[in-house]
Protein backbone atom coordinates (compact mmCIF):
# COMPACT_ATOMS: atom_id res chain seq x y z
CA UNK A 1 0.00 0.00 0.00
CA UNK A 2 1.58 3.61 -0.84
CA UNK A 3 1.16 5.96 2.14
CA UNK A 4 -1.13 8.53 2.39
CA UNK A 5 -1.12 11.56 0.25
CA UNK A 6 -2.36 14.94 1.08
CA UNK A 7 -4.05 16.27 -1.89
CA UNK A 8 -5.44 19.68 -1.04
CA UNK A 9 -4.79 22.52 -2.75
CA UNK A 10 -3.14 25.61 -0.82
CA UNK A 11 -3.82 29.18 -2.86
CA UNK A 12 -0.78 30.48 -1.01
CA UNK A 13 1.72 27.46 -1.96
CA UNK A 14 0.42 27.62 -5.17
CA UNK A 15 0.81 31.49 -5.24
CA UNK A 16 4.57 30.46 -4.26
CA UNK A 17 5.14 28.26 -7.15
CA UNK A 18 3.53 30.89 -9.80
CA UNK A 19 5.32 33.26 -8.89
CA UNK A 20 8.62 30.88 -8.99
CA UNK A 21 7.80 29.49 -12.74
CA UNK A 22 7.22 32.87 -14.08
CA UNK A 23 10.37 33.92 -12.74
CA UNK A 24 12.25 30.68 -14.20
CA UNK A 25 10.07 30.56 -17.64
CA UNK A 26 11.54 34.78 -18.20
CA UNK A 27 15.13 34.37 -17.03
CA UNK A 28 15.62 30.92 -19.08
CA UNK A 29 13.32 31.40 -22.28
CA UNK A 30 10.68 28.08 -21.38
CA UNK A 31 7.73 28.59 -22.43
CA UNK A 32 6.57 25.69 -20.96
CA UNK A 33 7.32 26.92 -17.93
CA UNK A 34 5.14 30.15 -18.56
CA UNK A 35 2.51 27.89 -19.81
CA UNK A 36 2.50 25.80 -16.52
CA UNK A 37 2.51 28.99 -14.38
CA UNK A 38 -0.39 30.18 -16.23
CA UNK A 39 -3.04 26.94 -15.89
CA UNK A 40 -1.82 27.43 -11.90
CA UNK A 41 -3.67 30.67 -11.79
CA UNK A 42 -5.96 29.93 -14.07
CA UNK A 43 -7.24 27.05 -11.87
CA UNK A 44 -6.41 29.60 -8.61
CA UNK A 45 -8.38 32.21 -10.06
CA UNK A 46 -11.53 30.22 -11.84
CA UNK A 47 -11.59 27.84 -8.57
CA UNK A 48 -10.70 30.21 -5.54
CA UNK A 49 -11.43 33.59 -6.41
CA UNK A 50 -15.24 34.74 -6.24
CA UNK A 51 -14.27 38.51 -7.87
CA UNK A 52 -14.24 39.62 -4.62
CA UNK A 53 -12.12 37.42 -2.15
CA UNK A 54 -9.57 34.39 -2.25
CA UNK A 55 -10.71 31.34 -0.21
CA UNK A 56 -7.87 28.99 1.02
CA UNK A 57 -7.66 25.57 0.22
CA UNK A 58 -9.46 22.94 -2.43
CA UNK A 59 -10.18 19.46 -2.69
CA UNK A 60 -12.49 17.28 -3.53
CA UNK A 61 -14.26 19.52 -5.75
CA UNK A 62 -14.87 22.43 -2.73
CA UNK A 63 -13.32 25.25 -2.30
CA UNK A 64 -13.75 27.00 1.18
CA UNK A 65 -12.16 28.79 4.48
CA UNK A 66 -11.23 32.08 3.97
CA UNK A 67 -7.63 33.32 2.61
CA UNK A 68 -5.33 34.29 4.94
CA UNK A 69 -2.98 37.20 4.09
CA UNK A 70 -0.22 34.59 2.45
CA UNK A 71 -2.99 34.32 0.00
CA UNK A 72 -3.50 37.79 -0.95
CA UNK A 73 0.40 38.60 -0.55
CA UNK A 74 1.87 36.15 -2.17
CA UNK A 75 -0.41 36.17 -5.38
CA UNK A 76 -0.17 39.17 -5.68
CA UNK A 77 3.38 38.90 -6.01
CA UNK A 78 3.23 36.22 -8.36
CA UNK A 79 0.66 38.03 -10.64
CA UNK A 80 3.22 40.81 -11.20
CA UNK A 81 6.20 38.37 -12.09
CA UNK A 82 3.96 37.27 -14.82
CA UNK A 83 3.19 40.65 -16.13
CA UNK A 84 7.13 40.73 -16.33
CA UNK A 85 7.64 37.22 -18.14
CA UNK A 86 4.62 38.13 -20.46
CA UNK A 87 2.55 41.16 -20.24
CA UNK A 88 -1.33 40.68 -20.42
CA UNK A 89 -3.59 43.50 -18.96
CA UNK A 90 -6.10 41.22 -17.62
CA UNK A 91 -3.23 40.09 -15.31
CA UNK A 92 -2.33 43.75 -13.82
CA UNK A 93 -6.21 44.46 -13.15
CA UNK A 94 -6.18 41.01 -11.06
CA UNK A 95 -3.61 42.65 -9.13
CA UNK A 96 -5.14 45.66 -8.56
CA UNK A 97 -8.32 44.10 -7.32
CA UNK A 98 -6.43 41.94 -4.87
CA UNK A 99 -4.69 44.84 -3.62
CA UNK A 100 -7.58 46.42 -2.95
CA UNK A 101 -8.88 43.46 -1.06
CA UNK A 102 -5.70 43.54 0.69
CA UNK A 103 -6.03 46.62 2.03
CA UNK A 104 -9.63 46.31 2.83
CA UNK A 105 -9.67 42.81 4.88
CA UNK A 106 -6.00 42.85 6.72
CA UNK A 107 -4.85 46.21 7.17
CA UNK A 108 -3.94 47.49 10.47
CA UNK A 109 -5.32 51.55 10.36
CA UNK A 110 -3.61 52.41 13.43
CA UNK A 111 -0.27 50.30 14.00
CA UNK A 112 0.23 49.46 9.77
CA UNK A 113 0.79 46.41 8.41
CA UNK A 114 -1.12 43.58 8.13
CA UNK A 115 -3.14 40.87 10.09
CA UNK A 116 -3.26 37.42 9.27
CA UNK A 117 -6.61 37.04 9.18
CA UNK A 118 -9.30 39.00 7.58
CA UNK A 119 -11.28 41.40 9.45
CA UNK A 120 -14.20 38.80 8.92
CA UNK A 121 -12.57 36.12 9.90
CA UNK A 122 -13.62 34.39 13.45
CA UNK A 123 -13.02 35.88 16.54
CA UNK A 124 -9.50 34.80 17.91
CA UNK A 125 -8.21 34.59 21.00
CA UNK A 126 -4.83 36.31 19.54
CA UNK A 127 -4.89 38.20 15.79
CA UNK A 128 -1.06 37.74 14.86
CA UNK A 129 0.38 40.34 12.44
CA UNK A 130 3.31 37.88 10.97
CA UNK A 131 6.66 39.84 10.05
CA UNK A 132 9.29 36.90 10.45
CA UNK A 133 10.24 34.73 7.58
CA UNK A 134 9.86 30.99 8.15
CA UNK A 135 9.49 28.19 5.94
CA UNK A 136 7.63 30.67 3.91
CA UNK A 137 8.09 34.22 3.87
CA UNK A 138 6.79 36.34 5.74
CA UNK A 139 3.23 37.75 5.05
CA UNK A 140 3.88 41.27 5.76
CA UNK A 141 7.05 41.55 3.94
CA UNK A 142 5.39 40.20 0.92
CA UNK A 143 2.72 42.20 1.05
CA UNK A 144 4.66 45.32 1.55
CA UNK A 145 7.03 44.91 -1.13
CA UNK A 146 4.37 43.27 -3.85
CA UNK A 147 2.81 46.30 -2.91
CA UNK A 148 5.44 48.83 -3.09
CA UNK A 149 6.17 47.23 -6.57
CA UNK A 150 2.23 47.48 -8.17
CA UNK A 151 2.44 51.14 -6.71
CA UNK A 152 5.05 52.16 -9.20
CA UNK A 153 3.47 50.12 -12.01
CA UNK A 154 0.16 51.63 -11.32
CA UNK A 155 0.74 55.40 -9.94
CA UNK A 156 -1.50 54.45 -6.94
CA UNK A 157 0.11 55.95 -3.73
CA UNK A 158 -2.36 53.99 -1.69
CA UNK A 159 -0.44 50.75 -2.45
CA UNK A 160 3.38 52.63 -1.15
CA UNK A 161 1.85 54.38 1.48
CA UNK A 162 0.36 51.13 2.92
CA UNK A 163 3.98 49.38 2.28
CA UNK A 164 6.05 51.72 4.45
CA UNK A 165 3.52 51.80 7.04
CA UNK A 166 3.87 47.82 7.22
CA UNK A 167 7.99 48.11 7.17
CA UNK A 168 7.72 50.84 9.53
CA UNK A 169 5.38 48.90 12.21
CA UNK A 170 8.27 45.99 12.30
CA UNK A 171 10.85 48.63 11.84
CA UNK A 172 12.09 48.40 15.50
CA UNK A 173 11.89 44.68 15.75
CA UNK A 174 14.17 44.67 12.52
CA UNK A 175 16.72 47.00 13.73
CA UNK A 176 17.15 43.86 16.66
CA UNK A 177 17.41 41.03 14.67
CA UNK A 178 17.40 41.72 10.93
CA UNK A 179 18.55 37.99 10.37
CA UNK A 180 14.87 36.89 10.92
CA UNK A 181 13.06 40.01 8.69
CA UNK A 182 15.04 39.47 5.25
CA UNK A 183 11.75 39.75 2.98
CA UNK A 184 10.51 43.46 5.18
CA UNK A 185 14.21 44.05 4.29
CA UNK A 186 13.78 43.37 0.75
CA UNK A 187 10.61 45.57 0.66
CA UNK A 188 12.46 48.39 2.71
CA UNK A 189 15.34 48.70 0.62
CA UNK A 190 12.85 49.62 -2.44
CA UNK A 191 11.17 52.22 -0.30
CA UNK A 192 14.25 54.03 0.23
CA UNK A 193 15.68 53.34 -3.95
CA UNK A 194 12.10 52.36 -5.76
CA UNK A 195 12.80 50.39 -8.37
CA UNK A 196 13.43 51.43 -12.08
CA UNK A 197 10.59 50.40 -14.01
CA UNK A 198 12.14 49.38 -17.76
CA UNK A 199 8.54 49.86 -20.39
CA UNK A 200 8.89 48.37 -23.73
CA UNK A 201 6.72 49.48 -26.57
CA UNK A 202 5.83 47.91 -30.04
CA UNK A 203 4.31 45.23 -31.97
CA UNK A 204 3.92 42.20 -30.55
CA UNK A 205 6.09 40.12 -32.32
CA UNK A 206 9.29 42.42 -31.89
CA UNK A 207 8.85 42.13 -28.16
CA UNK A 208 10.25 38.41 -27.38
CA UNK A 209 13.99 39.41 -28.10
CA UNK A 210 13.84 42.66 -26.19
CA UNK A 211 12.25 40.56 -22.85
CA UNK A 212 14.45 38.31 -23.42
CA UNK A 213 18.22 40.50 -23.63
CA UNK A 214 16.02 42.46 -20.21
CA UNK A 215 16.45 38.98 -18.87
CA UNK A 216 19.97 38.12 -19.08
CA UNK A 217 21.35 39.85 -16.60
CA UNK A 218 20.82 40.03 -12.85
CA UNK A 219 18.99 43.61 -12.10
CA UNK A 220 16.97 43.37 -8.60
CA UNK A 221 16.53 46.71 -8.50
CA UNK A 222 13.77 46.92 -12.27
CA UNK A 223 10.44 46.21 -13.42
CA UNK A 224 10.65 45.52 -16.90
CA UNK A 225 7.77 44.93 -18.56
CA UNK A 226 7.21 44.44 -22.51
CA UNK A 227 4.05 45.93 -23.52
CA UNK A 228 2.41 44.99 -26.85
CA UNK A 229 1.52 48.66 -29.12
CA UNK A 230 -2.04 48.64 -28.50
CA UNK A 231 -2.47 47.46 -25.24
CA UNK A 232 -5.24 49.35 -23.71
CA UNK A 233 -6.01 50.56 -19.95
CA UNK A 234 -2.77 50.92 -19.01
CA UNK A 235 -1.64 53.24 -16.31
CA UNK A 236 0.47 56.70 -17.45
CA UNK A 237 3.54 55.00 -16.16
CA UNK A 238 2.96 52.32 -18.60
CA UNK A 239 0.88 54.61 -21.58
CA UNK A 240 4.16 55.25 -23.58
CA UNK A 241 4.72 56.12 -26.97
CA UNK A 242 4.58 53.10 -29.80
CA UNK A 243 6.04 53.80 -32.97
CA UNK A 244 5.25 52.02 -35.99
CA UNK A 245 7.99 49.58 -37.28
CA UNK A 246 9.71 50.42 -34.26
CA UNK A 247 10.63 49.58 -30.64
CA UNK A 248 10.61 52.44 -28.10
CA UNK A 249 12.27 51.42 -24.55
CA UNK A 250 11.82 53.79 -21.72
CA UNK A 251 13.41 54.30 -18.36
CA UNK A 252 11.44 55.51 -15.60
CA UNK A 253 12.72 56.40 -12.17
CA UNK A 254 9.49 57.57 -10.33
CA UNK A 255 7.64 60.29 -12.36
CA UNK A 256 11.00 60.78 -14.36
CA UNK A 257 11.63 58.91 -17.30
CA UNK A 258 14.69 59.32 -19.95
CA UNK A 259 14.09 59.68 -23.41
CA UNK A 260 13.05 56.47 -24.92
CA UNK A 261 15.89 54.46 -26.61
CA UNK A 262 14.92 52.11 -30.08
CA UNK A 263 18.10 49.19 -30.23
CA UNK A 264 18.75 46.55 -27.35
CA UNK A 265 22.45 47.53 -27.22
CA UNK A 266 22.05 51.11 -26.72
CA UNK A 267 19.06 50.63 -23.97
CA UNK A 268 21.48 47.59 -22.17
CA UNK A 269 24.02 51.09 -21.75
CA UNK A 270 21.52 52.91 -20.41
CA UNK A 271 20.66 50.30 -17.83
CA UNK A 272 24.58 50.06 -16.59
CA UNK A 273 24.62 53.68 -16.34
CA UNK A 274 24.86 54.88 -12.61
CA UNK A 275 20.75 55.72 -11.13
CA UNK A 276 21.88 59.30 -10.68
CA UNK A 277 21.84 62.17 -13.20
CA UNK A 278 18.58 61.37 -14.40
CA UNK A 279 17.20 63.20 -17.29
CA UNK A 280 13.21 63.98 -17.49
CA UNK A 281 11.85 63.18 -20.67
């Protein structure tokens, strides 16, 4: 007899593991990867997701129990790691409406960050607010940096404004043992240097090669995102120029971006330039 398997399916975990293959699928080229990554939130978000909320776990044909913030956080995360590896709008408004859900069912008002339960979840004896990183990481310092991140894809200061009040609540406890907060740090260091945020622009089919050279080399500190010329609903930081029969790369540094650049090697320059000195355009 084979042991017992445990065959439920965890939005969170899942969340983990779409997040991961989009990640893998942009920096190697597999599109099989992508693929994969994509029939995981498809499933997540046709089986979990009512428009409104997340629920938890499925099996058995039922979904139920209310998401916790790992949910929320770590989804969210994962939806804008796909919007890197391939851009689809749909995508960016599912972030935007967990966000908002986010901020409406776990945020602390008066201390910041983020409880682990919903507001409407059961009373509990104790309503933790996790900020260390376990086996997983931590809730809150997902949260604040997916957050942080969708803030400077979308121009909605609700979203940053909600992510420094989260590092700021742990601030104190990270100052004592910074060892145990490494994901709040990772969030915290893009507070204080936001990330550059790399926007692509052309037809569709001249977009593969320029994700692709984005990809090859190690930048932690940039969005890049390849948007397709007629993409529609897209936020001003994203609304760029398209030219026709061309490819027009931008560089944007909060509101400030340089003037856009048209050939991989000449934008790759522009990316190994120092952050400072920047031009507005």
């Amino acid at each position: 007899m084979h042991p017992g398997r445990d065959e439920k399916i965890l939005t969170s975990w899942n969340a983990l593991a779409i997040g991961g293959m989009a990640r893998a699928a942009r920096i190697f080229g597999r599109a099989d990867w992508l693929a994969s990554a994509r029939r995981a939130l498809g499933f997540v978000r046709g089986t979990l997701w009512d428009g409104e909320r997340l629920l938890a776990t499925y099996k058995d044909g039922r979904a139920h129990l209310n998401a916790y913030l790992d949910d929320y956080a770590f989804l969210l995360d994962a939806l804008i790691e796909l919007v890197q590896a391939e851009f689809d709008p749909d995508d960016l408004a599912f972030a935007e409406d967990l966000a908002e859900a986010l901020l409406e069912r776990f945020a602390d008002g008066e201390a910041g960050g983020f409880f682990f339960t919903s507001h409407d979840h059961e009373r509990l004896i104790h309503r933790p607010k996790p900020a260390h990183d376990n086996a997983t990481p931590s809730g809150n310092g997902v949260a604040a940096f997916a957050l942080n991140r969708l803030g400077h894809l979308s121009g909605e200061t609700r979203y940053t404004l909600a992510a420094e009040r989260a590092v700021a609540a742990f601030y104190p406890a990270m100052t004592q043992s910074p060892a145990g907060f490494g994901t709040l740090l990772m969030a915290l260091d893009e507070i204080l240097a936001p990330p550059r945020v790399a926007v692509v622009r052309g037809e569709a089919q001249a977009l593969p090669a320029w994700r692709d050279a984005l990809a090859r080399r190690y930048r932690p500190d940039m969005l890049a995102l390849a948007v397709p010329a007629g993409a529609s609903g897209l936020s001003p930081v994203l609304d760029k120029p398209a030219s026709a029969g061309a490819v027009n790369a931008y560089l944007c540094e909060g509101v400030t971006c340089l003037p856009p650049v048209s050939d991989v090697p000449a934008f790759e320059a522009l990316l190994g330039a120092p952050r400072a000195g920047k031009q507005t355009g």
